[in-house]
N, C-alpha and C. Protein backbone atom coordinates (compact mmCIF):
# COMPACT_ATOMS: atom_id res chain seq x y z
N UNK A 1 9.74 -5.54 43.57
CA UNK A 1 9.79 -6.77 44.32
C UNK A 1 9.45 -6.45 45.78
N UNK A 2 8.59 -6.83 46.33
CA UNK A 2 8.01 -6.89 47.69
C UNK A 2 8.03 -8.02 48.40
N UNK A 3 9.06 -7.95 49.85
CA UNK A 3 9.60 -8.98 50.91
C UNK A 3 8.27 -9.16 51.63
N UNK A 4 7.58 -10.50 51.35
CA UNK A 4 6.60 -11.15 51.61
C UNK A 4 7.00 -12.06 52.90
N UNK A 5 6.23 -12.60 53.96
CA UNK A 5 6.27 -12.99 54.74
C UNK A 5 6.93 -14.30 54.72
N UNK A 6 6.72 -14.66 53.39
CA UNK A 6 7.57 -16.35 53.05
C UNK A 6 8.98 -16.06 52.79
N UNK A 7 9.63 -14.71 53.08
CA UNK A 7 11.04 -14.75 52.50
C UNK A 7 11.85 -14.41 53.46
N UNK A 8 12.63 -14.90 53.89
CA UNK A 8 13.46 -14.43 54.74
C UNK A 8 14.47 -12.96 54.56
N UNK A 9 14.46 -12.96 53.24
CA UNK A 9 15.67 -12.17 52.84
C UNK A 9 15.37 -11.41 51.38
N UNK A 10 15.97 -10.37 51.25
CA UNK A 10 15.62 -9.73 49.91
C UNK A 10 16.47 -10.98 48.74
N UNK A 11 17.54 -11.48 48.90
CA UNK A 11 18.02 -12.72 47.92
C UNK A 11 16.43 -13.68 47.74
N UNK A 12 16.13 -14.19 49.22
CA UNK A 12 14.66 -15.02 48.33
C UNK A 12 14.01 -14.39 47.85
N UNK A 13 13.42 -13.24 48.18
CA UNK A 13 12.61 -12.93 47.30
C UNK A 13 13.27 -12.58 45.33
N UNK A 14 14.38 -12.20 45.56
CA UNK A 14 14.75 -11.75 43.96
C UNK A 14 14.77 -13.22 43.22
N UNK A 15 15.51 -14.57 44.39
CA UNK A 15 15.19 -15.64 43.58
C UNK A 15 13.91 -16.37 43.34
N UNK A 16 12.97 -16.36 43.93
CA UNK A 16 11.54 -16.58 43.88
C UNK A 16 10.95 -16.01 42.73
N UNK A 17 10.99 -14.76 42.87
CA UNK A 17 10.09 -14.14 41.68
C UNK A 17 10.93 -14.15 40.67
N UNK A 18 11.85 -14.39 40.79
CA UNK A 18 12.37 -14.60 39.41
C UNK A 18 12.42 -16.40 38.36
N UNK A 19 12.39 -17.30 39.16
CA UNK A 19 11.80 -18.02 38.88
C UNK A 19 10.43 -18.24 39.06
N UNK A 20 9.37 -17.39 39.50
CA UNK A 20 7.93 -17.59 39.19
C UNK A 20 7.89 -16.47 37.96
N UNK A 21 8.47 -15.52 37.46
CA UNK A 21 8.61 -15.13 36.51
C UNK A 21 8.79 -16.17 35.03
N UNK A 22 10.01 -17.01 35.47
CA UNK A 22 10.47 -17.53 33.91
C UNK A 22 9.07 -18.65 33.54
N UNK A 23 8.94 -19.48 34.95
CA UNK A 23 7.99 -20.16 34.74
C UNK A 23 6.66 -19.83 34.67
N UNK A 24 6.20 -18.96 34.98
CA UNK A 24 4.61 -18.34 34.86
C UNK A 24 3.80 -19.07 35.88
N UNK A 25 4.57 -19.05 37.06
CA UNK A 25 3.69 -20.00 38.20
C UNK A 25 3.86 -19.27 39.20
N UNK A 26 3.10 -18.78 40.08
CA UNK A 26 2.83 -17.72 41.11
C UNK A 26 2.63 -18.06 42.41
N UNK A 27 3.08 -19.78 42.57
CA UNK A 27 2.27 -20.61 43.46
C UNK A 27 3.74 -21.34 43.83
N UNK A 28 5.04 -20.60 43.26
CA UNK A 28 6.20 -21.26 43.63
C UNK A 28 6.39 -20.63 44.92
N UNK A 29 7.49 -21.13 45.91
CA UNK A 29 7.88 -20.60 47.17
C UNK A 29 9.29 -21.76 47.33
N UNK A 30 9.73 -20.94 48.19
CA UNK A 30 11.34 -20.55 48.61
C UNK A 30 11.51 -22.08 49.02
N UNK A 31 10.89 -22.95 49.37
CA UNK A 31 11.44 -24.59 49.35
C UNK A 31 11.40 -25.45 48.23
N UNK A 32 10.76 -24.68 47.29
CA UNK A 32 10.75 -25.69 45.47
C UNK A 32 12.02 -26.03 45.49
N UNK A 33 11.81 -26.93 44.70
CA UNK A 33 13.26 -27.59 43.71
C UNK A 33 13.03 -27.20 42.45
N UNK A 34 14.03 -26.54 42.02
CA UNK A 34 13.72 -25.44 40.77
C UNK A 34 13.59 -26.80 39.69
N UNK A 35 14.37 -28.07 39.81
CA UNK A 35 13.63 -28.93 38.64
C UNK A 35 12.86 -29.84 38.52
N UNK A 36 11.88 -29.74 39.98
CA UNK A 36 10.84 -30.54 39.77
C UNK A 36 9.44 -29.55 39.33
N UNK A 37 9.91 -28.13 39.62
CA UNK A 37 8.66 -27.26 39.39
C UNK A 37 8.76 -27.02 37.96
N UNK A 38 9.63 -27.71 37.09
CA UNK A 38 9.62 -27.81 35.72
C UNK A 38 10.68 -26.98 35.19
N UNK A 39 11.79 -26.56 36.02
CA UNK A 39 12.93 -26.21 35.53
C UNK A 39 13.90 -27.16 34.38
N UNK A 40 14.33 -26.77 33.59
CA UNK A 40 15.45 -27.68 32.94
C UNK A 40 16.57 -26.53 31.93
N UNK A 41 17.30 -26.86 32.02
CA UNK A 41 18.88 -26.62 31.47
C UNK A 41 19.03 -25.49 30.74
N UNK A 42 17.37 -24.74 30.24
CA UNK A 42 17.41 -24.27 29.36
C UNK A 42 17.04 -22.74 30.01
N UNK A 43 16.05 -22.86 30.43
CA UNK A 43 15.42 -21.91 31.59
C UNK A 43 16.64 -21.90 33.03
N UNK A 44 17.76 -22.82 33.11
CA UNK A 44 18.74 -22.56 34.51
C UNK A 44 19.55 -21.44 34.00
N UNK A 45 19.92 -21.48 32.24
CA UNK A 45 20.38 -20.89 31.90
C UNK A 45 19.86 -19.02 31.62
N UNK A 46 18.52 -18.81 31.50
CA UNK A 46 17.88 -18.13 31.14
C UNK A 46 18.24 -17.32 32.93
N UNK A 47 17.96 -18.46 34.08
CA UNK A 47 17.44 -17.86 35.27
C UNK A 47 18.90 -17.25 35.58
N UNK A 48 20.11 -17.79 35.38
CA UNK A 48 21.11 -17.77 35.38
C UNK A 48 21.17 -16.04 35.12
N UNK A 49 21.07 -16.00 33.99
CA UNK A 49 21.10 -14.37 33.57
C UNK A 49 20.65 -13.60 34.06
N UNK A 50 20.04 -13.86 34.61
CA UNK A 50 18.61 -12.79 35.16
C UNK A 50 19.58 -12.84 36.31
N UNK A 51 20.03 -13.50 37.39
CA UNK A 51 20.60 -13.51 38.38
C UNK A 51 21.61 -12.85 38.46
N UNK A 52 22.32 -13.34 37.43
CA UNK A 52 23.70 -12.80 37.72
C UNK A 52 24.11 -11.07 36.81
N UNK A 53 23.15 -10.49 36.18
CA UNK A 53 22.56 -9.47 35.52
C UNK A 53 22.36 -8.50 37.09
N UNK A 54 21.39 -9.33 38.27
CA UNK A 54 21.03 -8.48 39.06
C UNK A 54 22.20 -8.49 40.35
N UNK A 55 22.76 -9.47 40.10
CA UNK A 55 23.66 -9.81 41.36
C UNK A 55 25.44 -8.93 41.26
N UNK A 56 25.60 -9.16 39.52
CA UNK A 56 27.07 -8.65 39.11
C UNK A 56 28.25 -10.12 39.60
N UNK A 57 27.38 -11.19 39.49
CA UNK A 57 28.16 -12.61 39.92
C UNK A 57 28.33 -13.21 38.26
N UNK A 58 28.93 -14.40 38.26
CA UNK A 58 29.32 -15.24 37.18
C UNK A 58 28.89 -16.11 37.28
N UNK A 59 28.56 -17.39 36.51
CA UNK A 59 28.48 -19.04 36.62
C UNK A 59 27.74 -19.36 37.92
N UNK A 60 26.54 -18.53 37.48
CA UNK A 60 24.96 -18.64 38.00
C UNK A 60 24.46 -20.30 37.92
N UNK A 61 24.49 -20.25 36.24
CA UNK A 61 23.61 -21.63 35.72
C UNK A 61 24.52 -22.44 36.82
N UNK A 62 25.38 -22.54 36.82
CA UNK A 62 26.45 -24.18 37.55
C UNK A 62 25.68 -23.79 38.92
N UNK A 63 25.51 -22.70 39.47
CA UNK A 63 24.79 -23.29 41.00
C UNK A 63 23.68 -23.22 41.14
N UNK A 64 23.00 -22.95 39.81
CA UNK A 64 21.49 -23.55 39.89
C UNK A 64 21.66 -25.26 40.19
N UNK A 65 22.41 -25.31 39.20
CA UNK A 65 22.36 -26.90 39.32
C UNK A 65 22.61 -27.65 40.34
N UNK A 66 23.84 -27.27 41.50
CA UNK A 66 23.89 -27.39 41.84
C UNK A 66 23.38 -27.41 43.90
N UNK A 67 22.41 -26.44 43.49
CA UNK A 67 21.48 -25.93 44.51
C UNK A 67 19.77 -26.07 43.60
N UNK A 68 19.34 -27.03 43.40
CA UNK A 68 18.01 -26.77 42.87
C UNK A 68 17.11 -26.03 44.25
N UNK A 69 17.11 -26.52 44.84
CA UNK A 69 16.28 -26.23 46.20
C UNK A 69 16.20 -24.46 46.21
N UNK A 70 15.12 -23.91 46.15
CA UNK A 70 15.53 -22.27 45.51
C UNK A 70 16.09 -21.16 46.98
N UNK A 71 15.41 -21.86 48.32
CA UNK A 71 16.29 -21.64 50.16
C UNK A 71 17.85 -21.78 49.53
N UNK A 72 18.08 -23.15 49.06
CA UNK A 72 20.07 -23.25 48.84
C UNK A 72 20.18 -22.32 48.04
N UNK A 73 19.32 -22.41 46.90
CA UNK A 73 20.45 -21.50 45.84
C UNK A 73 20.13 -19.90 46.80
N UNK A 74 19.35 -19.56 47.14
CA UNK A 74 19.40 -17.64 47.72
C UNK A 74 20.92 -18.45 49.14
N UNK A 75 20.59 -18.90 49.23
CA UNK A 75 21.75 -18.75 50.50
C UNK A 75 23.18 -18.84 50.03
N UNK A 76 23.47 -19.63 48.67
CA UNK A 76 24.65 -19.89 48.00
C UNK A 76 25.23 -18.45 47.45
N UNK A 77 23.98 -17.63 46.82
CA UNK A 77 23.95 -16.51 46.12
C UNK A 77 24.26 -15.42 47.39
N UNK A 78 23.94 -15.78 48.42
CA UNK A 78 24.19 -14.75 49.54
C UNK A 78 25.37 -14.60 49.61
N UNK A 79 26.15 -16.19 49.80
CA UNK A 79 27.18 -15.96 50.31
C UNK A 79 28.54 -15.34 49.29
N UNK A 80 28.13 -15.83 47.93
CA UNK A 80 29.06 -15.43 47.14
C UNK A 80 29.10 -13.75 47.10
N UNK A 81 27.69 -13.13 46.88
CA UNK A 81 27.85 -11.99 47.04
C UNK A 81 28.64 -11.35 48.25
N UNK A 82 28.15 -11.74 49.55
CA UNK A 82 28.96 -11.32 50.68
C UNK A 82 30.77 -11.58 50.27
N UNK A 83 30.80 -12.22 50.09
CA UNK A 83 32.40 -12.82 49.67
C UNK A 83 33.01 -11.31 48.35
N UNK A 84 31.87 -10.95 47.37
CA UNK A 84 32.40 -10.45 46.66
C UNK A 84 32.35 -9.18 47.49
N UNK A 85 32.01 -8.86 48.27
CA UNK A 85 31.85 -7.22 48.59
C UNK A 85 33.05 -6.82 49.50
């Protein structure tokens, strides 16, 4: 994973490419709304894993949902991690 000029932070980038991963779209960036770029319930769950696999967090999918915007969810994911350390 390589911190590209569109990312502020190594969190966007792991959440970026990891949803341009599930979806096969290379043209996503860090202000999508993970369910208008064709996310749904099934793939939050999928992204979910992948996240929380790389993060060592829990009940990923619930703040996908609740952060579609993929800026909220890396900043939500920041903070929980910071919190867990």
């Amino acid at each position: 994973m390589v911190i590209g000029s569109e990312f502020r932070n190594p969190m966007d980038a792991l959440v970026v490419d990891s949803v341009r991963r599930l979806l096969g779209d290379t043209s996503i960036g860090i202000d999508d709304n993970f369910m208008d770029i064709g996310g749904n319930s099934i793939i939050a769950v999928r992204l979910g894993q992948v996240l929380s696999e790389e993060l060592g967090i829990s009940r990923t999918a619930r703040i996908i949902f609740k952060n579609p915007v993929l800026r909220d969810l890396s900043d939500k994911l920041s903070a929980l991690v910071d919190d867990a350390a």
